[in-house]
PDB file of N, CA and C in Angstrom:
ATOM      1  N   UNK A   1     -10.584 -44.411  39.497  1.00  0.00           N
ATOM      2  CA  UNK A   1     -10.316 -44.242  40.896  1.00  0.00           C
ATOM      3  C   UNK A   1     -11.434 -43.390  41.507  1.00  0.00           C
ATOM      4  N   UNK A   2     -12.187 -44.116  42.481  1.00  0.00           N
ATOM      5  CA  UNK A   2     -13.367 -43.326  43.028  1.00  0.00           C
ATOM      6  C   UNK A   2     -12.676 -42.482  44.292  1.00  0.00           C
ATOM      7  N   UNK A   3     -13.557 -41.234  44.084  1.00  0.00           N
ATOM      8  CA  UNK A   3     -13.355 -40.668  45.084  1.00  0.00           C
ATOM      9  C   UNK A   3     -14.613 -40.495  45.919  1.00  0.00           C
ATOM     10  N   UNK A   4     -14.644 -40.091  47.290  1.00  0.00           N
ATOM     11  CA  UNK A   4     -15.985 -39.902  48.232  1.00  0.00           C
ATOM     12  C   UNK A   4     -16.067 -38.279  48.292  1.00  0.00           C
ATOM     13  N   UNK A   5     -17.429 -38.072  47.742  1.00  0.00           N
ATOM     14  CA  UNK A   5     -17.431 -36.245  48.140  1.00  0.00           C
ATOM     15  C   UNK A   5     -18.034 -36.337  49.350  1.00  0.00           C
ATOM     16  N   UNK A   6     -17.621 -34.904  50.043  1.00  0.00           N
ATOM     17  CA  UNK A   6     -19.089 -34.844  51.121  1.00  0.00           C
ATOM     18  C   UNK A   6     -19.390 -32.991  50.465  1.00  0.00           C
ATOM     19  N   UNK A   7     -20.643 -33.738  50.632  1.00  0.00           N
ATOM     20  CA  UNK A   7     -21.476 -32.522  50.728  1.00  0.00           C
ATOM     21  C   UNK A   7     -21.601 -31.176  52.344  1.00  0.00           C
ATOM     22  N   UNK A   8     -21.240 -29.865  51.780  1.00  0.00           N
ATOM     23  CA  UNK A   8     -21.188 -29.238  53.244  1.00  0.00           C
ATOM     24  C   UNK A   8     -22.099 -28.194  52.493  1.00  0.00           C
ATOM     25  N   UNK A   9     -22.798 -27.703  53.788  1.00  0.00           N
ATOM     26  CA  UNK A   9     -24.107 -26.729  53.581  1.00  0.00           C
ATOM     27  C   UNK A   9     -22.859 -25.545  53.737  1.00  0.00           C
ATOM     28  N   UNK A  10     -23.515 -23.693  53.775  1.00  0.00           N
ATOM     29  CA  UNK A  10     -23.486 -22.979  54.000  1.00  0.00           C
ATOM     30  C   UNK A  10     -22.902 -22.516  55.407  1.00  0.00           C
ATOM     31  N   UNK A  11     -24.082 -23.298  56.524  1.00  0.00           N
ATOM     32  CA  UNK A  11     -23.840 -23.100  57.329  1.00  0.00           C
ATOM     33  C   UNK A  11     -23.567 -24.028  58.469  1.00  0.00           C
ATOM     34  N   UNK A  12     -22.928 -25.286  57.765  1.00  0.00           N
ATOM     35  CA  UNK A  12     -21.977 -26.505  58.826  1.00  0.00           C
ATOM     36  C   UNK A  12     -20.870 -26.116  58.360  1.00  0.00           C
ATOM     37  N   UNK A  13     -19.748 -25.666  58.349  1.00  0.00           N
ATOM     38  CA  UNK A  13     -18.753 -25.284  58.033  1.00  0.00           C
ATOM     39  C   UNK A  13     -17.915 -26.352  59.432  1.00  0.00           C
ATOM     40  N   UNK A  14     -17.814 -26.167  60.548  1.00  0.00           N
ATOM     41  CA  UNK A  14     -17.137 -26.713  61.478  1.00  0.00           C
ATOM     42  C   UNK A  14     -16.103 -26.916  61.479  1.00  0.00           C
ATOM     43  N   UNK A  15     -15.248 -25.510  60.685  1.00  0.00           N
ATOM     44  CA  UNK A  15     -14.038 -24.448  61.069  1.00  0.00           C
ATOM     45  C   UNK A  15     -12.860 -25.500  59.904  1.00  0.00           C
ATOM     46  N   UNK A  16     -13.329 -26.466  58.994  1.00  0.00           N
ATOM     47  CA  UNK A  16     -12.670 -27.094  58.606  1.00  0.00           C
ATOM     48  C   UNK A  16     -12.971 -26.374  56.894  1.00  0.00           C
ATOM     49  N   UNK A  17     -13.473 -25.498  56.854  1.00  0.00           N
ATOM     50  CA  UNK A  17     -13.650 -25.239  55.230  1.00  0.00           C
ATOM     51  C   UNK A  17     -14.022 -23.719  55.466  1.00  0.00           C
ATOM     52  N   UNK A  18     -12.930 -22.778  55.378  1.00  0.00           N
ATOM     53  CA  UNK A  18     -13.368 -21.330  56.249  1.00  0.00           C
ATOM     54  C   UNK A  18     -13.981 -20.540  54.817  1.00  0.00           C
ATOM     55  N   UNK A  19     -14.698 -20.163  55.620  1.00  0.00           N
ATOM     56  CA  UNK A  19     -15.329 -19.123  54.225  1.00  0.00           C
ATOM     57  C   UNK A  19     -14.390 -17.559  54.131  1.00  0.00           C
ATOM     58  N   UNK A  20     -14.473 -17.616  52.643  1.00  0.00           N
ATOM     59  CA  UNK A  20     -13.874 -16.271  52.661  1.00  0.00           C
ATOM     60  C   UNK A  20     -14.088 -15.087  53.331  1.00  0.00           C
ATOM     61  N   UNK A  21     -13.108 -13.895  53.578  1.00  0.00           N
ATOM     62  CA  UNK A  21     -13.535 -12.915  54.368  1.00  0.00           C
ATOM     63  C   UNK A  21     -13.957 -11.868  53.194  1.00  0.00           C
ATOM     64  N   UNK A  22     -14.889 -11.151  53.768  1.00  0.00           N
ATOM     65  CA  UNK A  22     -15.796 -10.250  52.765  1.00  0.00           C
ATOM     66  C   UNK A  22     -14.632  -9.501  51.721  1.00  0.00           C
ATOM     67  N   UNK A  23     -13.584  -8.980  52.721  1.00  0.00           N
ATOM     68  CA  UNK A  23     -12.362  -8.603  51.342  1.00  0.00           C
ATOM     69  C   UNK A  23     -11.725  -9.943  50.304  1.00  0.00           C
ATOM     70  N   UNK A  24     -11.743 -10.332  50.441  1.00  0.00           N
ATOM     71  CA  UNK A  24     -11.781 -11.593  49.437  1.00  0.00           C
ATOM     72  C   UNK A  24     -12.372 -12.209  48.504  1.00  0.00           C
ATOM     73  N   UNK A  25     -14.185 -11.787  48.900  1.00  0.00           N
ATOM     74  CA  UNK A  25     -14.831 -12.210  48.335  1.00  0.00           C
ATOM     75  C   UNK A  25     -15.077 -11.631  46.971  1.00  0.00           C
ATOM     76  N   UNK A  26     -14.845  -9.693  47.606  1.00  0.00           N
ATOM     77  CA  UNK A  26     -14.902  -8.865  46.424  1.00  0.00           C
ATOM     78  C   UNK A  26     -14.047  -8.941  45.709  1.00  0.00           C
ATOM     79  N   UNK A  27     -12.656  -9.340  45.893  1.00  0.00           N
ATOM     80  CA  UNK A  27     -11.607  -9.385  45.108  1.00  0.00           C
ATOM     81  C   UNK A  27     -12.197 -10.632  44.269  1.00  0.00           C
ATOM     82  N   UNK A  28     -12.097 -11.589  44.862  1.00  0.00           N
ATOM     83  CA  UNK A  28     -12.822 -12.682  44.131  1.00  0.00           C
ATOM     84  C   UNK A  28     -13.837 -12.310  42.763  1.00  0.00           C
ATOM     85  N   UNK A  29     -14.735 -11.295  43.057  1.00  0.00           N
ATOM     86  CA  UNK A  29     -16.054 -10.992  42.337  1.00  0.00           C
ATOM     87  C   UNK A  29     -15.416  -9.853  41.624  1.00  0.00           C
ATOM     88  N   UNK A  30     -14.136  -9.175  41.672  1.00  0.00           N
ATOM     89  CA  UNK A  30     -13.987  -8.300  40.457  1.00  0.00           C
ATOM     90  C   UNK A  30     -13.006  -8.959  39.824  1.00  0.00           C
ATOM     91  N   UNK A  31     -12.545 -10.253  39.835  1.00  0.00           N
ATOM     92  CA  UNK A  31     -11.596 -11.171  39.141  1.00  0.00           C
ATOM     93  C   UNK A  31     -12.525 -11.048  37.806  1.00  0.00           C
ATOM     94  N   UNK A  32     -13.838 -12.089  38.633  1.00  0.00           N
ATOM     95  CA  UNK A  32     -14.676 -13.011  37.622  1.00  0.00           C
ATOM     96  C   UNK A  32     -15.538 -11.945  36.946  1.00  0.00           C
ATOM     97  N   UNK A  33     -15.852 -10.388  37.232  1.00  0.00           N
ATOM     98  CA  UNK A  33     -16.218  -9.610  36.176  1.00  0.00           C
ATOM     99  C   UNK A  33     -15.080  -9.208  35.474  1.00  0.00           C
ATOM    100  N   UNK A  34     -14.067  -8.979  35.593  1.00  0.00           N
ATOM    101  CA  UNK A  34     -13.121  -8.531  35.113  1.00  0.00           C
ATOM    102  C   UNK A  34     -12.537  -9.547  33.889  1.00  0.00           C
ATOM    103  N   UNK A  35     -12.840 -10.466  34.182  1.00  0.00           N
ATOM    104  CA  UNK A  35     -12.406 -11.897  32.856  1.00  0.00           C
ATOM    105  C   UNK A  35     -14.086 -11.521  32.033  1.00  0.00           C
ATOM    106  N   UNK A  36     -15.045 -11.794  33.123  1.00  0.00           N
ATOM    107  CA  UNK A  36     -16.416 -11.983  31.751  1.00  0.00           C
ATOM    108  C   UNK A  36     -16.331 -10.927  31.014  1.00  0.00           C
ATOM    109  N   UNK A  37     -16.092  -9.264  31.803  1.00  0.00           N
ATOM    110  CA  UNK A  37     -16.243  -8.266  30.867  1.00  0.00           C
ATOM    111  C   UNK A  37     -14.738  -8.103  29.635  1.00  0.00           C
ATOM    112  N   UNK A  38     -13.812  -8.346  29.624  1.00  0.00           N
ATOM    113  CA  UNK A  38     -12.914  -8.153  28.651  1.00  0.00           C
ATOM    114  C   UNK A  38     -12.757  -9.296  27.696  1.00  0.00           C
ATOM    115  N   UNK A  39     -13.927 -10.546  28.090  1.00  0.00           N
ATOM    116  CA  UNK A  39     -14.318 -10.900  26.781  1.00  0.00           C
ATOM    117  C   UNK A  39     -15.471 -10.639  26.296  1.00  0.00           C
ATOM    118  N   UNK A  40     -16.225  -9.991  27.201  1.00  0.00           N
ATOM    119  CA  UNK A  40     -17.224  -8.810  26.192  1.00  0.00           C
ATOM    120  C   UNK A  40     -16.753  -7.950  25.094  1.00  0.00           C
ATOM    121  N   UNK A  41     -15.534  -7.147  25.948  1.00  0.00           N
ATOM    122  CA  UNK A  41     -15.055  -6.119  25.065  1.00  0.00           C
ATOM    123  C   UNK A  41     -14.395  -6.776  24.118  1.00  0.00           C
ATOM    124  N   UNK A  42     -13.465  -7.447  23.896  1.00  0.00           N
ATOM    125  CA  UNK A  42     -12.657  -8.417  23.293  1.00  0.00           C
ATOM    126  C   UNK A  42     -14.072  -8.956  21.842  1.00  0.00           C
ATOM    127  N   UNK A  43     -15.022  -9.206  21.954  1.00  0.00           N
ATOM    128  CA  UNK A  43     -16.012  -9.774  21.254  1.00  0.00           C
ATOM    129  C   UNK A  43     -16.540  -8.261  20.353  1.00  0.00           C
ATOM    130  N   UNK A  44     -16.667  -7.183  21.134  1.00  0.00           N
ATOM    131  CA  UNK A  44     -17.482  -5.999  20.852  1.00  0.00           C
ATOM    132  C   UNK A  44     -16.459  -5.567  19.847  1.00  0.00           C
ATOM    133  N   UNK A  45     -15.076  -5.620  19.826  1.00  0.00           N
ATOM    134  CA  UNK A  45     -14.228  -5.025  19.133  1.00  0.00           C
ATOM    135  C   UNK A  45     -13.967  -5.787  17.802  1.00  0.00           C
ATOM    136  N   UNK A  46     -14.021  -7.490  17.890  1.00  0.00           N
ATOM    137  CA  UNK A  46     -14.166  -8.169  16.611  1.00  0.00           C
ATOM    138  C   UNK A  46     -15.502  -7.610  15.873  1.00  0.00           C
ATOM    139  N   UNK A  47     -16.284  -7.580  16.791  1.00  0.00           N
ATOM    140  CA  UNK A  47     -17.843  -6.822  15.738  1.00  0.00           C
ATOM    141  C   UNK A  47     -17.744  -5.883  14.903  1.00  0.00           C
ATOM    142  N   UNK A  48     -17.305  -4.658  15.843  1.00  0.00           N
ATOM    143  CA  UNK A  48     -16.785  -3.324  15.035  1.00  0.00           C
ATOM    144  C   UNK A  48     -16.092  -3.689  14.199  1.00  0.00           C
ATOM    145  N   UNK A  49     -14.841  -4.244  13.916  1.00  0.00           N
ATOM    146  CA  UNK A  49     -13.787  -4.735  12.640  1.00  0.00           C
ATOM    147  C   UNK A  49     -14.674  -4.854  11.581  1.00  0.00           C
ATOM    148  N   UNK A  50     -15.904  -5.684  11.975  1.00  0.00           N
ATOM    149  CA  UNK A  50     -16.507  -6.296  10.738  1.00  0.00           C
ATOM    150  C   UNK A  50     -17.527  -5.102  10.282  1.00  0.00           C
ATOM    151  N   UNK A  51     -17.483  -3.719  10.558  1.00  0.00           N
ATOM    152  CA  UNK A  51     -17.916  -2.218  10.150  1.00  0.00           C
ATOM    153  C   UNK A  51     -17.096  -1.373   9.282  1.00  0.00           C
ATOM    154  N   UNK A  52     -15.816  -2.167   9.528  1.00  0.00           N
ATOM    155  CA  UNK A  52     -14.790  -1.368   9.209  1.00  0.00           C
ATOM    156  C   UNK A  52     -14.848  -1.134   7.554  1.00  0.00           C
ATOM    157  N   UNK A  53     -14.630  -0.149   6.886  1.00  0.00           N
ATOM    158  CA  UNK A  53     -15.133  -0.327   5.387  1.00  0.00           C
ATOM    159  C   UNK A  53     -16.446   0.284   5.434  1.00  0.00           C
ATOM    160  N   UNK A  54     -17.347   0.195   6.197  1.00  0.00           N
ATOM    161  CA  UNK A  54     -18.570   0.153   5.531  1.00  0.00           C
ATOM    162  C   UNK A  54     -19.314   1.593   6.652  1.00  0.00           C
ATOM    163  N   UNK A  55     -18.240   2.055   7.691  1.00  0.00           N
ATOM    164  CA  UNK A  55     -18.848   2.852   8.420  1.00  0.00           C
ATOM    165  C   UNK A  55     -17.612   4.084   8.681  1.00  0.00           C
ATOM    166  N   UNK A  56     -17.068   5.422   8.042  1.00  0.00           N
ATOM    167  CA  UNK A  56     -16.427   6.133   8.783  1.00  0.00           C
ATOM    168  C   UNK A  56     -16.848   7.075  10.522  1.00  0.00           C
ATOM    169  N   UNK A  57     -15.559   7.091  10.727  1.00  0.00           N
ATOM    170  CA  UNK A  57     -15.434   8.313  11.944  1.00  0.00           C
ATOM    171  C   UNK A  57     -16.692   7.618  12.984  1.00  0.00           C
ATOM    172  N   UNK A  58     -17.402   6.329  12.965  1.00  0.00           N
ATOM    173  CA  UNK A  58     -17.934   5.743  13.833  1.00  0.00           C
ATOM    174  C   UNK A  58     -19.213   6.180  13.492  1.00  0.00           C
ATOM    175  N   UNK A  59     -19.396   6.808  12.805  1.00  0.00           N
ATOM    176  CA  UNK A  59     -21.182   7.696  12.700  1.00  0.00           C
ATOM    177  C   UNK A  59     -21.632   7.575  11.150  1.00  0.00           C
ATOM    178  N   UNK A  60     -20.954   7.539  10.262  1.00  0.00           N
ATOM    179  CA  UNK A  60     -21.000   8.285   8.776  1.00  0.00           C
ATOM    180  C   UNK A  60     -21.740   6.614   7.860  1.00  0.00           C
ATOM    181  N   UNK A  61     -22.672   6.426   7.870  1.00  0.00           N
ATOM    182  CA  UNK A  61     -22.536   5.047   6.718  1.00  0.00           C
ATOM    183  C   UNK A  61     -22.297   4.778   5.341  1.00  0.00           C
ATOM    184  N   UNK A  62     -21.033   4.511   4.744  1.00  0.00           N
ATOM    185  CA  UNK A  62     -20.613   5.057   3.414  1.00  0.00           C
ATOM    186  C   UNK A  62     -22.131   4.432   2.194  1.00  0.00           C
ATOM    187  N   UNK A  63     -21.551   5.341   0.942  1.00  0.00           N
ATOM    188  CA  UNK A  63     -23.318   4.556   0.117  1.00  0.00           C
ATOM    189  C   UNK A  63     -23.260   3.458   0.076  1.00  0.00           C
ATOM    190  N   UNK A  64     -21.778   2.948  -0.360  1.00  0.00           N
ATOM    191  CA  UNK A  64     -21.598   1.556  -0.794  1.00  0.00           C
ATOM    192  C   UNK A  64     -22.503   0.213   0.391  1.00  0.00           C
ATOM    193  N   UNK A  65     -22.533   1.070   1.771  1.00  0.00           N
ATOM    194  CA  UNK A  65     -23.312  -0.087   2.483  1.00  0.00           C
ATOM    195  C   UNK A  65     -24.691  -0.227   2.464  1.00  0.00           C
ATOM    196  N   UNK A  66     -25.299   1.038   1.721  1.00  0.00           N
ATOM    197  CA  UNK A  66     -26.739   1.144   1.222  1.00  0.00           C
ATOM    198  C   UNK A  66     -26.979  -0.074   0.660  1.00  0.00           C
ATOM    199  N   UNK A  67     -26.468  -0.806   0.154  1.00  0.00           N
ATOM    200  CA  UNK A  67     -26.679  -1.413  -1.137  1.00  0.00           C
ATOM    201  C   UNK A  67     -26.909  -2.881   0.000  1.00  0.00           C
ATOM    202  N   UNK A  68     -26.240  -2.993   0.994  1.00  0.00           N
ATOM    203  CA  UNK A  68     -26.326  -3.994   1.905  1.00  0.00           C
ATOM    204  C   UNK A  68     -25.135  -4.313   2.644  1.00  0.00           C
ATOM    205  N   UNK A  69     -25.516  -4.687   4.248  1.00  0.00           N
ATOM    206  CA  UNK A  69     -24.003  -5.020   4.868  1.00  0.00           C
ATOM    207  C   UNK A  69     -23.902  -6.594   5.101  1.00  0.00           C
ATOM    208  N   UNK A  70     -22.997  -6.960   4.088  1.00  0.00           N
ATOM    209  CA  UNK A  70     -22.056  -7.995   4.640  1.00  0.00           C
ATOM    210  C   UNK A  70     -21.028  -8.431   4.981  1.00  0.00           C
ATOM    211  N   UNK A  71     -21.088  -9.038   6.156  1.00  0.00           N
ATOM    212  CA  UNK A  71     -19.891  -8.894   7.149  1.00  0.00           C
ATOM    213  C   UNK A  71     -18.679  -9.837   6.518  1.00  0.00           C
ATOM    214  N   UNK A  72     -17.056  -9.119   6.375  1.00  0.00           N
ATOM    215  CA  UNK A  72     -16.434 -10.041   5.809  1.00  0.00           C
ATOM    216  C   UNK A  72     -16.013 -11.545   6.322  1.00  0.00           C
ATOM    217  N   UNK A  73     -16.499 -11.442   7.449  1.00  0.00           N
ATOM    218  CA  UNK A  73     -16.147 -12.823   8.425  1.00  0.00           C
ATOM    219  C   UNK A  73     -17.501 -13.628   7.724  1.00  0.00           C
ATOM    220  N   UNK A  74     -18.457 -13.275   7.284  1.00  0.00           N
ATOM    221  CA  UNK A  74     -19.487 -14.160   6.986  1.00  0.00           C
ATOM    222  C   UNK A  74     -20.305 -14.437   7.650  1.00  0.00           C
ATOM    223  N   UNK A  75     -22.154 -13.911   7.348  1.00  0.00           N
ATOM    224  CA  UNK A  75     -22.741 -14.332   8.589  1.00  0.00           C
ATOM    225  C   UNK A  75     -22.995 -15.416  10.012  1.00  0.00           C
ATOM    226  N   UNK A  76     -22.472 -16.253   9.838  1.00  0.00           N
ATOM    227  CA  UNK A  76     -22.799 -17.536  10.583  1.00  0.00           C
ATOM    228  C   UNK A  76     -21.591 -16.816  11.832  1.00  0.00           C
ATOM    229  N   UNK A  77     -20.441 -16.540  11.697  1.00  0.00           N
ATOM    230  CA  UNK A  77     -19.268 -16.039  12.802  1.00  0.00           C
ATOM    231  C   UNK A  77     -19.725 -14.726  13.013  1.00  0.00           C
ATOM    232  N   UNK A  78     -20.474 -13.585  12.028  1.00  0.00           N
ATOM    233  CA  UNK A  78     -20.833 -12.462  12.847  1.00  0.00           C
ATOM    234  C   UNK A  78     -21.977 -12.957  13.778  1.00  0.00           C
ATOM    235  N   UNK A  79     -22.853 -13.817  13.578  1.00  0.00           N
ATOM    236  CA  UNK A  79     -24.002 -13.294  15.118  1.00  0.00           C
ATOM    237  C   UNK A  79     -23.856 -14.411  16.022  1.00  0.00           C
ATOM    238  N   UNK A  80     -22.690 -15.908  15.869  1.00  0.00           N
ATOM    239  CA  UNK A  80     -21.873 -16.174  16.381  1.00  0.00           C
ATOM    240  C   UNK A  80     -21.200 -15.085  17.284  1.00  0.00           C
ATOM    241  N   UNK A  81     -20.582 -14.363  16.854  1.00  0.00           N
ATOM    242  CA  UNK A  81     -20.232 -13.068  18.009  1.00  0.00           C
ATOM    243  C   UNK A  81     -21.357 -12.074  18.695  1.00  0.00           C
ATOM    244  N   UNK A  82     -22.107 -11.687  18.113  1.00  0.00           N
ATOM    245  CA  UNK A  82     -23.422 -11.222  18.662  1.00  0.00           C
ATOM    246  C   UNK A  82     -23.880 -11.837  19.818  1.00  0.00           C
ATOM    247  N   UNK A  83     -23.901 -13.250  19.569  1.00  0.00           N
ATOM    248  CA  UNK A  83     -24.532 -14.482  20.380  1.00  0.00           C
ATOM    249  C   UNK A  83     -24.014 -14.539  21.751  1.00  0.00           C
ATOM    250  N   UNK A  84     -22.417 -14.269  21.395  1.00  0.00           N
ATOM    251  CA  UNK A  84     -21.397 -14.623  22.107  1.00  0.00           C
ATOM    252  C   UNK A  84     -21.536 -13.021  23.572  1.00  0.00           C
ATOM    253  N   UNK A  85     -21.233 -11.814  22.311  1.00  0.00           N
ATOM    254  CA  UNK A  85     -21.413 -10.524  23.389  1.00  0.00           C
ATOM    255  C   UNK A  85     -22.376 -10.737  24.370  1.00  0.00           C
ATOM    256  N   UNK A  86     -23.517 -11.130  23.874  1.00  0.00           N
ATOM    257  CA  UNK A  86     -25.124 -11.103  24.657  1.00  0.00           C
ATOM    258  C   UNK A  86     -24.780 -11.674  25.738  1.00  0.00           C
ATOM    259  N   UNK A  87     -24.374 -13.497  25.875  1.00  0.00           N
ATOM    260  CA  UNK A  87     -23.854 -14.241  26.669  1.00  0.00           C
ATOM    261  C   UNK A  87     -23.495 -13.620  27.817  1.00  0.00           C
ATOM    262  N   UNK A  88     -21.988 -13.088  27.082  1.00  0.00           N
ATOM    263  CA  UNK A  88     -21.440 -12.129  28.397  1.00  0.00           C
ATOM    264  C   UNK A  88     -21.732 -11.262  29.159  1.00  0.00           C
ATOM    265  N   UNK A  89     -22.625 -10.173  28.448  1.00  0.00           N
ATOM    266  CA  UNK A  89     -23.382  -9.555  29.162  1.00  0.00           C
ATOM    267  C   UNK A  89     -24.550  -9.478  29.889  1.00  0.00           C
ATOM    268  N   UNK A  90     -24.876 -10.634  29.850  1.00  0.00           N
ATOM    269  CA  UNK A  90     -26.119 -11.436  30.595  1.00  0.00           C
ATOM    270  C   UNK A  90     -25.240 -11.965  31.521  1.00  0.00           C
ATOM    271  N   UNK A  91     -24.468 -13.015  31.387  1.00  0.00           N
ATOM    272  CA  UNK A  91     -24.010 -13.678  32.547  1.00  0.00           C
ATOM    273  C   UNK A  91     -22.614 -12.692  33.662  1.00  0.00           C
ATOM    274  N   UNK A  92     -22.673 -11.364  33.179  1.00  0.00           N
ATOM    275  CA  UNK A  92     -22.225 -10.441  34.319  1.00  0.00           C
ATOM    276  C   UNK A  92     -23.183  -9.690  35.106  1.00  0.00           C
ATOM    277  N   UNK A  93     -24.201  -9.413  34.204  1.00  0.00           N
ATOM    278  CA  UNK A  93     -25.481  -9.274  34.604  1.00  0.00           C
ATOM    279  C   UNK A  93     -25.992  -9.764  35.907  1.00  0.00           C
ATOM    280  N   UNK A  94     -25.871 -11.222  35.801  1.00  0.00           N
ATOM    281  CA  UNK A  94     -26.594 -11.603  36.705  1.00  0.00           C
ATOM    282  C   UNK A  94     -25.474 -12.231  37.910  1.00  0.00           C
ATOM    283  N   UNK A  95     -24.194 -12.129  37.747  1.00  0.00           N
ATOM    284  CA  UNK A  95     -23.041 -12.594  38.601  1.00  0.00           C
ATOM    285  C   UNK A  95     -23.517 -11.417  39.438  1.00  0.00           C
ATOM    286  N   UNK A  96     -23.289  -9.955  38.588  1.00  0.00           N
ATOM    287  CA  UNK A  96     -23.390  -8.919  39.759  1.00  0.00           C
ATOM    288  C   UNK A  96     -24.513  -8.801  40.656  1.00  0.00           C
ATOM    289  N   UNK A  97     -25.896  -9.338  40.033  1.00  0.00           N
ATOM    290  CA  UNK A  97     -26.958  -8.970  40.795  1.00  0.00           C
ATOM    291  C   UNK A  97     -26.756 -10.710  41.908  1.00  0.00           C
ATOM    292  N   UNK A  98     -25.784 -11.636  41.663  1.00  0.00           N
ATOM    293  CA  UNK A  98     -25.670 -12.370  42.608  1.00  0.00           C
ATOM    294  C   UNK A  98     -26.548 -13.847  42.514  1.00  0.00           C
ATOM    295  N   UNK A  99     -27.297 -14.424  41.331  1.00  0.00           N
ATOM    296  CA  UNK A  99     -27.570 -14.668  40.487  1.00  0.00           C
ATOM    297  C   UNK A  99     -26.747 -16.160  40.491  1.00  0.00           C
ATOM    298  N   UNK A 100     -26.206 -16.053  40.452  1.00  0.00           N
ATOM    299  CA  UNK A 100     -24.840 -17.049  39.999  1.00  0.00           C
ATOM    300  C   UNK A 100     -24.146 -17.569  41.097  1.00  0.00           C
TER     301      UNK A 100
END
């Protein structure tokens, strides 16, 4: 089933497609950081897990990780998450600077 788009600029609006009012917009724009960043954090916190064991009190690196760290999730899903944090924090990055 075809449908017909029309294309509308910025500034033909002709009261039939109202643009948001500036309070809206921000609400709007701390929705969509507010979802990208808590799957930042959400990502940052699976990372840390995969420290867990191998790092006390957040600072301390036990010997046993001298020897080498591997992550129990297995490399390919840790920088899979790495990959993933970066993502997010790039693409809030640039939502906020407007970018997007």
């Amino acid at each position: 089933m075809a449908k017909q788009l029309t294309v509308i600029s910025g500034n033909k609006i002709g009261g039939q497609y109202p643009l948001p009012v500036p309070d809206q917009r921000l609400k709007n724009f701390r929705a969509v950081m507010g979802v990208v960043l808590d799957d930042a954090q959400k990502t940052w916190g699976e990372i840390w897990k995969e420290f867990q064991g191998q790092v006390t009190e957040g600072v301390l690196v036990l010997p046993e990780a001298e020897q080498g760290f591997k992550p129990p999730c297995g490399w390919p899903e840790f920088l899979e998450k790495m990959w993933l944090l970066k993502h997010y924090l790039d693409y809030a990055k640039r939502f906020a600077d407007g970018e997007v």
